[in-house]
Protein backbone atom coordinates (compact mmCIF):
# COMPACT_ATOMS: atom_id res chain seq x y z
CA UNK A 1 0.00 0.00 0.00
CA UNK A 2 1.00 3.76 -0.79
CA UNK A 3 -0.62 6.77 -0.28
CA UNK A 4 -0.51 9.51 -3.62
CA UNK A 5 -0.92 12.92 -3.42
CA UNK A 6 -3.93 13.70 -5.46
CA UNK A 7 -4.42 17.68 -6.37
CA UNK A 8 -7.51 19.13 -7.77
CA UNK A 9 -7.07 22.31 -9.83
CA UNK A 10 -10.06 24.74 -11.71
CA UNK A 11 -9.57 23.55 -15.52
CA UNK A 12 -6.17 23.52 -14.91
CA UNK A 13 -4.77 20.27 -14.07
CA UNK A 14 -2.81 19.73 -17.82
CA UNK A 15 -0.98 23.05 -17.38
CA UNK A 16 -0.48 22.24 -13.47
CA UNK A 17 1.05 18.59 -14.26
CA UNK A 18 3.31 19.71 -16.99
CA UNK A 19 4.68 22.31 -14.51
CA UNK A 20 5.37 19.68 -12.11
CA UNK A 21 6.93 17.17 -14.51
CA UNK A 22 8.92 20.43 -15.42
CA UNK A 23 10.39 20.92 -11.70
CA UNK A 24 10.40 16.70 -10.64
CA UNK A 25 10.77 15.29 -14.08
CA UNK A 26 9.34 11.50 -14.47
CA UNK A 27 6.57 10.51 -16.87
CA UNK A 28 3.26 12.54 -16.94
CA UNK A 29 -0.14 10.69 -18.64
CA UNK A 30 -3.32 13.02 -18.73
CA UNK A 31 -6.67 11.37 -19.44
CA UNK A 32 -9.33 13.71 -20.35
CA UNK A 33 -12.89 12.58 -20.53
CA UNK A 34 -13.01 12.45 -24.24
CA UNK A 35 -10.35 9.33 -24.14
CA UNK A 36 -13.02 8.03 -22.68
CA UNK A 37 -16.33 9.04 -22.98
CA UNK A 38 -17.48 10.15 -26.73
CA UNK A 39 -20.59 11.51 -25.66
CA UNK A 40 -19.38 13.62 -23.05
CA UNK A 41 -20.08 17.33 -24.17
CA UNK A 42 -17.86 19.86 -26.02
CA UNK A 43 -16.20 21.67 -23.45
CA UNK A 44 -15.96 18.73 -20.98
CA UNK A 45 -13.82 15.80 -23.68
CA UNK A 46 -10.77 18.23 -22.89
CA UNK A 47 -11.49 18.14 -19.07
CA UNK A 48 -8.45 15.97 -17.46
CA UNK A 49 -9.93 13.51 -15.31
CA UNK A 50 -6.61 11.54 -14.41
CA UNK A 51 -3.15 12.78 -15.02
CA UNK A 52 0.00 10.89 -12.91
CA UNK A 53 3.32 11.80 -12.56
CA UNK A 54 5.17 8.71 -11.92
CA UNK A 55 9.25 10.29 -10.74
CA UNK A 56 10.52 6.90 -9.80
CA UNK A 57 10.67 8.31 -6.23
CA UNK A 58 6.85 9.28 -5.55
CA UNK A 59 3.75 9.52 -8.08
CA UNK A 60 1.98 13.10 -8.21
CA UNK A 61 -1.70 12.80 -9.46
CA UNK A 62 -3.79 15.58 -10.44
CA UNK A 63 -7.59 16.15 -12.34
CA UNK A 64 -10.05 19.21 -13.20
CA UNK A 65 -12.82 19.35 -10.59
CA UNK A 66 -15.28 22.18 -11.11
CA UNK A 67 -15.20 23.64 -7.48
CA UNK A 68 -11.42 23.63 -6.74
CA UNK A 69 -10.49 27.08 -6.61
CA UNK A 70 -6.38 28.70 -7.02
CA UNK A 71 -7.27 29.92 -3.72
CA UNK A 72 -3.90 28.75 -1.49
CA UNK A 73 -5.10 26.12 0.78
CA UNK A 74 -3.53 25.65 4.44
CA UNK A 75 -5.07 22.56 5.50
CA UNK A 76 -2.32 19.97 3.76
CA UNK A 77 1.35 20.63 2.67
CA UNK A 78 3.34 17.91 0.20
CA UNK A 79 6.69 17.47 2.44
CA UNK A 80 9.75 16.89 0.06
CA UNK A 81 12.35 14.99 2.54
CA UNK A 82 15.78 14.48 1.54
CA UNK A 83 19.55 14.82 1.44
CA UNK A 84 20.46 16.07 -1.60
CA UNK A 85 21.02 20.04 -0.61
CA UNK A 86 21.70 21.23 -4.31
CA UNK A 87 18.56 19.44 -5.70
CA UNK A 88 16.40 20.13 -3.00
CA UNK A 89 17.48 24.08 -2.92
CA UNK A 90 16.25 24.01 -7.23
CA UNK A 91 12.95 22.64 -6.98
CA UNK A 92 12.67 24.93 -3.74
CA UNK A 93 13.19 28.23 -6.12
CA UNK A 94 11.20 26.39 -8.95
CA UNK A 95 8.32 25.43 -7.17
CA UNK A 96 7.87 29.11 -5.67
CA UNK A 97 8.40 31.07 -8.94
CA UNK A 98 5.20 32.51 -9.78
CA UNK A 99 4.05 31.93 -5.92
CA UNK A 100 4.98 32.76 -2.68
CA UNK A 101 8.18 31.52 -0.58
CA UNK A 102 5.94 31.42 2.92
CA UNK A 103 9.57 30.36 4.88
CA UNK A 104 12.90 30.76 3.24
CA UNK A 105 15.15 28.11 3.08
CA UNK A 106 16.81 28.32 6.26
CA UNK A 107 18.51 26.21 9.07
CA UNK A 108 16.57 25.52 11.89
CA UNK A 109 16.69 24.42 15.25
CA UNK A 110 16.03 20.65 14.77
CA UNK A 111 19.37 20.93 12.92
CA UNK A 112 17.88 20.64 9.48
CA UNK A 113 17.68 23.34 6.46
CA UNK A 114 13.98 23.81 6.22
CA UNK A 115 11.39 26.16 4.21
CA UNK A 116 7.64 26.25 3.28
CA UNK A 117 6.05 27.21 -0.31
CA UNK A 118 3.69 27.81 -2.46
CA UNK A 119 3.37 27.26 -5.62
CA UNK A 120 1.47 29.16 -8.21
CA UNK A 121 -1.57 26.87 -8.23
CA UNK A 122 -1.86 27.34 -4.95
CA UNK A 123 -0.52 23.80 -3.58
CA UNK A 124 1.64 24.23 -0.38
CA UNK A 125 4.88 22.80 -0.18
CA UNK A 126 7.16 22.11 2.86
CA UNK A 127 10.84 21.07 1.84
CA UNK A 128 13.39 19.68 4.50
CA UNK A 129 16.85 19.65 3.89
CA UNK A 130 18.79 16.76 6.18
CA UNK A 131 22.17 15.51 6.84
CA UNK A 132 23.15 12.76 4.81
CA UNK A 133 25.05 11.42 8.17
CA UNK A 134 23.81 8.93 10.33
């Protein structure tokens, strides 16, 4: 068993998941509605209704839902844990650009490098920056 993130965006999700395959890299495949339903009305075939990101490391999914908003939630954060400072630091500053850097990377207390995000669809972000050491 795993648990995915699964993000809902406003008629957005194609845009949102190519962004994210952008910053993570992996293999993105959208579904819209139309793959799948030829009677589905005009607007709605080019409505995604599945898209994954597989990265090798974690799989991103993402669909169109008509009452998601770009409104920033604050309820749930994706955490990115890791070692790799140089890496970590990028998608940091890629993720943000076109949003807001809530925290900046920055080391803290625990002893870890640690800073909070969002992006520009509105998806928080927390990314933790560890010691490779034991």
């Amino acid at each position: 068993m795993q648990i995915d993130a699964y993000l809902f965006f406003p008629n957005s999700a194609a845009e949102a998941m190519e962004f994210y395959r952008g910053v993570f890299g992996g293999t993105l495949t959208v579904l819209r509605r139309g793959d799948v339903d030829a009677s589905a009305p005009g607007a709605e075939k080019g409505r995604v209704i599945n898209a994954t990101l597989e990265t090798g490391a974690f799989t991103l999914r993402g669909s169109d839902r008509e009452d998601a908003t770009s409104t920033a939630q604050t309820r749930v954060a994706l955490s990115l844990v890791g070692t790799d400072e140089p890496r970590l630091r990028n998608i940091y500053d890629e993720l943000s650009a076109g949003g807001s850097q809530d925290s900046p990377l920055e080391k803290e207390f625990w002893g870890d490098i640690f800073g909070a995000l969002t992006d520009k669809y509105g998806i928080s972000w927390q990314v933790n920056i560890g010691s490779a050491a034991p």
